[in-house]
Protein backbone atom coordinates (compact mmCIF):
# COMPACT_ATOMS: atom_id res chain seq x y z
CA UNK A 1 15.51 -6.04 -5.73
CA UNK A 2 15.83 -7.63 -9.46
CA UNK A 3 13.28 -8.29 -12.12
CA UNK A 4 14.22 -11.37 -14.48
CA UNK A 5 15.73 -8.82 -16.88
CA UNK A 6 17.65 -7.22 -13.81
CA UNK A 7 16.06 -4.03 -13.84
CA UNK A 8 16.23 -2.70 -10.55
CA UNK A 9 12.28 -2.59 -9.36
CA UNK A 10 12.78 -1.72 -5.67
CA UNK A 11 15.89 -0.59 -3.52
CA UNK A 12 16.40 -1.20 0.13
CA UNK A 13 18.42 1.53 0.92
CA UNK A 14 19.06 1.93 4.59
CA UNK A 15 20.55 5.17 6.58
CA UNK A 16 23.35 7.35 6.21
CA UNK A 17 26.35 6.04 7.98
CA UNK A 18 26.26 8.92 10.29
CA UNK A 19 24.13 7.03 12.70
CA UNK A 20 24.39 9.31 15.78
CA UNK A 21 22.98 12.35 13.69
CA UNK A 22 20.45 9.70 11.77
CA UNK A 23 19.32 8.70 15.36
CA UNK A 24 18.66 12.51 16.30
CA UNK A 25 16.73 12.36 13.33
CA UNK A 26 14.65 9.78 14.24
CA UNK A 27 14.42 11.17 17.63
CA UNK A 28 13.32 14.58 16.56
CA UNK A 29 10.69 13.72 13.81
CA UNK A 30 8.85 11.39 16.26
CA UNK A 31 8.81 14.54 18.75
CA UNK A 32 7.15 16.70 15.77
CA UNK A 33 4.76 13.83 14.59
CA UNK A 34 3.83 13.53 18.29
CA UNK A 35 2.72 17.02 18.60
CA UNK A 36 1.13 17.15 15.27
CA UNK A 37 -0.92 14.03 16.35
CA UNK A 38 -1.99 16.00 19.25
CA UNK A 39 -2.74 18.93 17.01
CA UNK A 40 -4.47 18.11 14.24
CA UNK A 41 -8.09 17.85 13.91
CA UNK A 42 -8.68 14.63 12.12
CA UNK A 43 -11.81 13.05 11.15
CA UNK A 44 -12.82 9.51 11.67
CA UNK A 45 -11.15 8.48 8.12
CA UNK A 46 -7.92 9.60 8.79
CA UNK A 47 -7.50 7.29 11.49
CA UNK A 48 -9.17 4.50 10.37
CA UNK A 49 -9.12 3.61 6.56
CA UNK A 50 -7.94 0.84 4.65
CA UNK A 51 -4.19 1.15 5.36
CA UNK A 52 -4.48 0.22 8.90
CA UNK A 53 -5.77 2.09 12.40
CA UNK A 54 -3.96 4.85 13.23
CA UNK A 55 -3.89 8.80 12.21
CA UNK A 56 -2.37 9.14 9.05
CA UNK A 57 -2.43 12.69 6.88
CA UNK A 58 -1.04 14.05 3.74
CA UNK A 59 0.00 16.94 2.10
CA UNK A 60 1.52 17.82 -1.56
CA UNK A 61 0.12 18.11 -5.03
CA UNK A 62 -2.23 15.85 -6.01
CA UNK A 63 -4.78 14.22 -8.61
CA UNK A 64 -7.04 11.41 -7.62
CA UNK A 65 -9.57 10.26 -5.54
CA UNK A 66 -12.18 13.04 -6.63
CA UNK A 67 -10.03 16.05 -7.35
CA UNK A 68 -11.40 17.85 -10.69
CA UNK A 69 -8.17 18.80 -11.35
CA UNK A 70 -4.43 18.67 -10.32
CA UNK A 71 -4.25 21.14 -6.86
CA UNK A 72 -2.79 20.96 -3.65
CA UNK A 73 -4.59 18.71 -1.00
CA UNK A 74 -6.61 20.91 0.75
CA UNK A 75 -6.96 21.44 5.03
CA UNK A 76 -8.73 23.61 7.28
CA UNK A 77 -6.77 26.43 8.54
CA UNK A 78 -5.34 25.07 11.48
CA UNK A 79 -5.19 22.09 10.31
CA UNK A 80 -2.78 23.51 7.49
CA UNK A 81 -0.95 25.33 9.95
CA UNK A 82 0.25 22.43 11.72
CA UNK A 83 0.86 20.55 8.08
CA UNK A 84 2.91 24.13 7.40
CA UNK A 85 5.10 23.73 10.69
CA UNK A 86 5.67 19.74 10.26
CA UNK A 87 6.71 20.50 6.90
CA UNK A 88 9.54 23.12 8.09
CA UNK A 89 10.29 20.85 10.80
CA UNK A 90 14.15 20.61 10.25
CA UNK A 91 14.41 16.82 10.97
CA UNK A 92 11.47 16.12 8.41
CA UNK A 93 13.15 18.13 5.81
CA UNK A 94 16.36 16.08 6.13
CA UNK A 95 13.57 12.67 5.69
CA UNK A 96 12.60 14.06 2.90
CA UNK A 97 15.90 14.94 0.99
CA UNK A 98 17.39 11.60 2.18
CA UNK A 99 14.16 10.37 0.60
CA UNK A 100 14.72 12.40 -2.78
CA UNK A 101 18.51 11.83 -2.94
CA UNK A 102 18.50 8.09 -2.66
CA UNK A 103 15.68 8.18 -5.58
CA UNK A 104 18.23 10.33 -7.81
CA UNK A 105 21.00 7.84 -7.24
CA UNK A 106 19.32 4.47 -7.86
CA UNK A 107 17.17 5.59 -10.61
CA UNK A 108 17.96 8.71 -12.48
CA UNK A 109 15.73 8.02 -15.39
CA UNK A 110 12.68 7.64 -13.33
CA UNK A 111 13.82 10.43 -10.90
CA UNK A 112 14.11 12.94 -13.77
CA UNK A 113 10.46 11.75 -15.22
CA UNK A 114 9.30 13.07 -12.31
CA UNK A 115 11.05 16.21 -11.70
CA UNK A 116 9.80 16.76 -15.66
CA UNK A 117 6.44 16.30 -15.00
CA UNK A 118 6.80 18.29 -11.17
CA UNK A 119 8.20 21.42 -13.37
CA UNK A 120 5.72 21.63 -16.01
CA UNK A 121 2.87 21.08 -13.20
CA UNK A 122 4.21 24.21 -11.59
CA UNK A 123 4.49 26.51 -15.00
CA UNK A 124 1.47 26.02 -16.14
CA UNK A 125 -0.18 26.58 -12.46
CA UNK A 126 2.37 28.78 -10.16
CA UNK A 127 -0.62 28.50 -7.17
CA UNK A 128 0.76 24.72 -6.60
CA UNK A 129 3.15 24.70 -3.78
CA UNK A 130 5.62 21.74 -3.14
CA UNK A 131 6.10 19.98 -0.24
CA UNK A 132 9.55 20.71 -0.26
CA UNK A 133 12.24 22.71 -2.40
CA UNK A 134 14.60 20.72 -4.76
CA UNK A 135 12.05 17.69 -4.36
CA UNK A 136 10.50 15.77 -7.18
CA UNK A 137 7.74 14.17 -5.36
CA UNK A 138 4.04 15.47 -5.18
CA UNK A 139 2.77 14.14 -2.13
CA UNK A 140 4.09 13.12 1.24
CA UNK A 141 1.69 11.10 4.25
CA UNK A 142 2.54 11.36 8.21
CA UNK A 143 1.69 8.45 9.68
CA UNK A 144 1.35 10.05 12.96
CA UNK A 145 1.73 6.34 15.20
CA UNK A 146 2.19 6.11 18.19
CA UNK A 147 1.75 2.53 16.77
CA UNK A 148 1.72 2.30 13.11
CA UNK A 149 0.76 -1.02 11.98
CA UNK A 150 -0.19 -1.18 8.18
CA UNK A 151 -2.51 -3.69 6.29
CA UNK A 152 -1.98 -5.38 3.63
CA UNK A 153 -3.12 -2.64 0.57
CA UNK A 154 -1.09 -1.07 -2.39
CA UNK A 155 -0.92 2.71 -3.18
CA UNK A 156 -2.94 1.86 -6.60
CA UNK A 157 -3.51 5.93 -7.51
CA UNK A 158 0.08 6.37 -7.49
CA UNK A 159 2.36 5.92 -10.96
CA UNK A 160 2.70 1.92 -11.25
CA UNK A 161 5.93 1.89 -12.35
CA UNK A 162 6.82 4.43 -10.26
CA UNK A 163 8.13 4.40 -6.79
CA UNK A 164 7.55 5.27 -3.19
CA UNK A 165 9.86 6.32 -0.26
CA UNK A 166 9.03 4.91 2.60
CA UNK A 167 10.78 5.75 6.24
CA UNK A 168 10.26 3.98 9.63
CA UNK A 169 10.81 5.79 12.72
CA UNK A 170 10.39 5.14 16.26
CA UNK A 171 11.38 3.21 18.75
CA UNK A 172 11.37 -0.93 17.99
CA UNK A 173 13.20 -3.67 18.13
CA UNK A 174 13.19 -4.44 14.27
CA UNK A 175 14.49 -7.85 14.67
CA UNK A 176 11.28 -8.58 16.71
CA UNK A 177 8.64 -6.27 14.67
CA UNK A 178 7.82 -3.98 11.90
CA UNK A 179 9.22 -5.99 9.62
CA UNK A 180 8.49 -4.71 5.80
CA UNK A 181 6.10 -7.70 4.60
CA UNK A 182 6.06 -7.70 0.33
CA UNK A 183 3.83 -10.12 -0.20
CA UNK A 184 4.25 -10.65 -3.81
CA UNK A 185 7.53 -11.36 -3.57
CA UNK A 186 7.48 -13.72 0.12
CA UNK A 187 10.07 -11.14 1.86
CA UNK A 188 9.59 -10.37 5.12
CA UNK A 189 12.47 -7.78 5.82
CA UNK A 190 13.62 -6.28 8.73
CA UNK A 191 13.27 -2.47 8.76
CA UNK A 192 14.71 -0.58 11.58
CA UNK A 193 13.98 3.26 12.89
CA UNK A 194 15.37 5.54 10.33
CA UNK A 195 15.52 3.11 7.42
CA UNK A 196 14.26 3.98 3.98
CA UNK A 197 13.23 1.55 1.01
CA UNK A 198 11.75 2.49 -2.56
CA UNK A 199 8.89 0.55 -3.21
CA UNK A 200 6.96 0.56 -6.48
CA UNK A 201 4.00 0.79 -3.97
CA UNK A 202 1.25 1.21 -6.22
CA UNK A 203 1.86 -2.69 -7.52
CA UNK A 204 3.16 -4.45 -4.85
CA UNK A 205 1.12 -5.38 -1.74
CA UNK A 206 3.26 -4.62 1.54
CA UNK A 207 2.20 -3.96 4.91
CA UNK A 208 4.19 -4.67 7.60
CA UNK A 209 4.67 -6.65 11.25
CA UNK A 210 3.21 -5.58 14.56
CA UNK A 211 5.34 -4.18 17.23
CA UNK A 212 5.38 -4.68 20.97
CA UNK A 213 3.00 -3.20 23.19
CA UNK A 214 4.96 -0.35 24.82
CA UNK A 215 7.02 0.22 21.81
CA UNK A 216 6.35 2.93 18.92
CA UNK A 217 6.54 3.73 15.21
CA UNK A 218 5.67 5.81 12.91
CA UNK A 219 6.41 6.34 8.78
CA UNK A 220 6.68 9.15 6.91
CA UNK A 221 6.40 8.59 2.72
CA UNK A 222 6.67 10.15 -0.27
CA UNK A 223 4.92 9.54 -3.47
CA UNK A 224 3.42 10.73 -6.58
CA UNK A 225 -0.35 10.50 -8.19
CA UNK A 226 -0.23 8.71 -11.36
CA UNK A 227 -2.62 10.85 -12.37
CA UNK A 228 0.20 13.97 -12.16
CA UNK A 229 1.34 12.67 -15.08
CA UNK A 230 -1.39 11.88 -17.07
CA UNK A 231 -2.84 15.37 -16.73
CA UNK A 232 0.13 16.80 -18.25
CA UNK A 233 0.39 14.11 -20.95
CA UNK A 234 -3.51 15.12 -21.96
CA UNK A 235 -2.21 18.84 -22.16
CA UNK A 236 -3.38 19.51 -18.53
CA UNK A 237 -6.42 18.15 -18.50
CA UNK A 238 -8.37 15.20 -17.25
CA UNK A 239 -8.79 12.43 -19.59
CA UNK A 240 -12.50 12.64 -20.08
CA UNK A 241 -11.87 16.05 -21.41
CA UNK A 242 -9.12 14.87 -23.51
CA UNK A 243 -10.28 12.55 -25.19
CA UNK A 244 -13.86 14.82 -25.60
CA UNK A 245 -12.20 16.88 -27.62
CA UNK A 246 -10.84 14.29 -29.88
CA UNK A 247 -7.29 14.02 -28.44
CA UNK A 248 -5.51 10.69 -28.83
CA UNK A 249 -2.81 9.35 -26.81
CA UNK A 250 0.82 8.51 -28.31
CA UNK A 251 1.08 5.43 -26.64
CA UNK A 252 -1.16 2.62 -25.11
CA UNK A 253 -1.81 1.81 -21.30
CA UNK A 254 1.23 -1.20 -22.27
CA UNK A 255 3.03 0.71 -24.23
CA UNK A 256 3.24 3.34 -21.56
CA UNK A 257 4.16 0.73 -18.89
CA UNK A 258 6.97 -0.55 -20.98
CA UNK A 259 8.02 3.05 -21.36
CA UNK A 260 7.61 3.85 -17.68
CA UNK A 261 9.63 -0.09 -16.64
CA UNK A 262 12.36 1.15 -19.07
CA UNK A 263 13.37 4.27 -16.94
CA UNK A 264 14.27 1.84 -14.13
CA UNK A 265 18.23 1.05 -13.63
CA UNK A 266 19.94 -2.10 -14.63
CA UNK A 267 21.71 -3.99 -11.83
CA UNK A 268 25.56 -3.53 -14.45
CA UNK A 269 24.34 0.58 -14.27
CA UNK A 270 24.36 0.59 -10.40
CA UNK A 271 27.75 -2.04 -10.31
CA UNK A 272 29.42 0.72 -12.29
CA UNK A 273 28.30 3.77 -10.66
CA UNK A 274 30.48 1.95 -7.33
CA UNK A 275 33.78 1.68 -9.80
């Protein structure tokens, strides 16, 4: 998907075109969120909160939403042994590389802000722990299903320029549901078990189309706090403390979004990387 300077703002990238193994993929991470769902302890706002009705939990480095400062999203102990075990899950670590890989290819500007910002993170605090290895992303969310159905919301704590990976899985007809709705833009797209887009998610309101009643789906995403990156820009710190103790940033809130837009590919870049 284009801007009107053709910067490339969002990618609908699809599967690999080994479609058996992709399939086995699908197959086994709906097995593992299954279980999960059946294991973990959730409390009432993990399955119902403003992203729709169903169980939904995360896990990954973090910033936001009352954290004092950048940590890793905490869990009881069982519950973070069943995080632990869906994280190893061999079929969710091939999501998530997919995930990562596709994000290097179609914007390796914006890719390597993030690894930047993931390595300096983990110097100056070797207690965080990634999600995965060789992954710039901070954060990942299981949407457990068995019928994951999203409102219409944006990610708005995430990086705004930034972008999310986004995977359905299950078992739907995607030419009759679960459609990928962007409402900003008036696209309703079809997006089939296995499929992965890159959505800046944090700006763009998507949600997307019910299913039938004895079909499933589930998502698995990955995604970064915007705040990440402002606490290492303030010298890892929060802002209040920053700016307390008389720091001043470089750049503005526009000037940083110009910045941010700029690490996006052009639509000739990704014509000449197929030559």
């Amino acid at each position: 998907l284009l801007d009107k300077h053709d910067k490339v703002f969002a990618m609908l990238v699809g599967s690999p075109k080994d479609q058996q193994a992709w399939a086995e993929v699908n197959a086994e991470a709906q097995s593992a969120f299954d279980e999960a769902r059946l294991a973990y302890k959730l409390d009432s706002k993990q399955e119902n909160h403003r992203r729709g009705s169903f169980p939904a939990v995360a896990a990954g480095i973090s910033y936001g939403g009352g954290q004092t400062r950048v940590s890793n999203l905490a869990h009881s102990a069982w519950n973070e042994g069943v995080i632990r075990k869906l994280l190893a899950q061999p079929a969710v670590r091939r999501l998530a590389g997919f995930g990562d890989a596709a994000f290097k290819l179609y914007a390796p500007r914006l890719h390597k802000y993030y690894s930047r910002t993931m390595q300096a993170l983990r110097r100056y605090d070797r207690t965080l722990k990634p999600n995965f290895k060789k992954n710039v992303f901070g954060s990942a969310t299981f949407n457990l299903g068995p019928r994951v159905v999203t409102y219409v919301h944006t990610d708005h704590l995430n990086l705004p320029a930034g972008w999310c990976a986004i995977t359905a899985l299950g078992r739907f007809d995607p030419t009759e549901g679960g459609h990928l709705l962007l409402w900003d833009l008036n696209l309703m797209i079809e997006f089939p078990p296995g499929a992965l887009v890159l959505i800046p998610s944090a700006i763009l309101r998507h949600s997307n189309t019910t299913i039938k009643p004895h079909e499933r789906r589930y998502s698995f995403t990955q995604y970064s706090a915007g705040g990440l990156f402002r606490w290492v820009e303030c010298g890892f710190k929060s802002q209040s403390t920053f700016r307390a103790e008389g720091g001043e940033f470089d750049l503005s809130g526009a000037q940083r979004w110009e910045r941010d837009v700029g690490l996006w590919s052009s639509w000739d870049e990704l014509q000449a990387m197929r030559v």
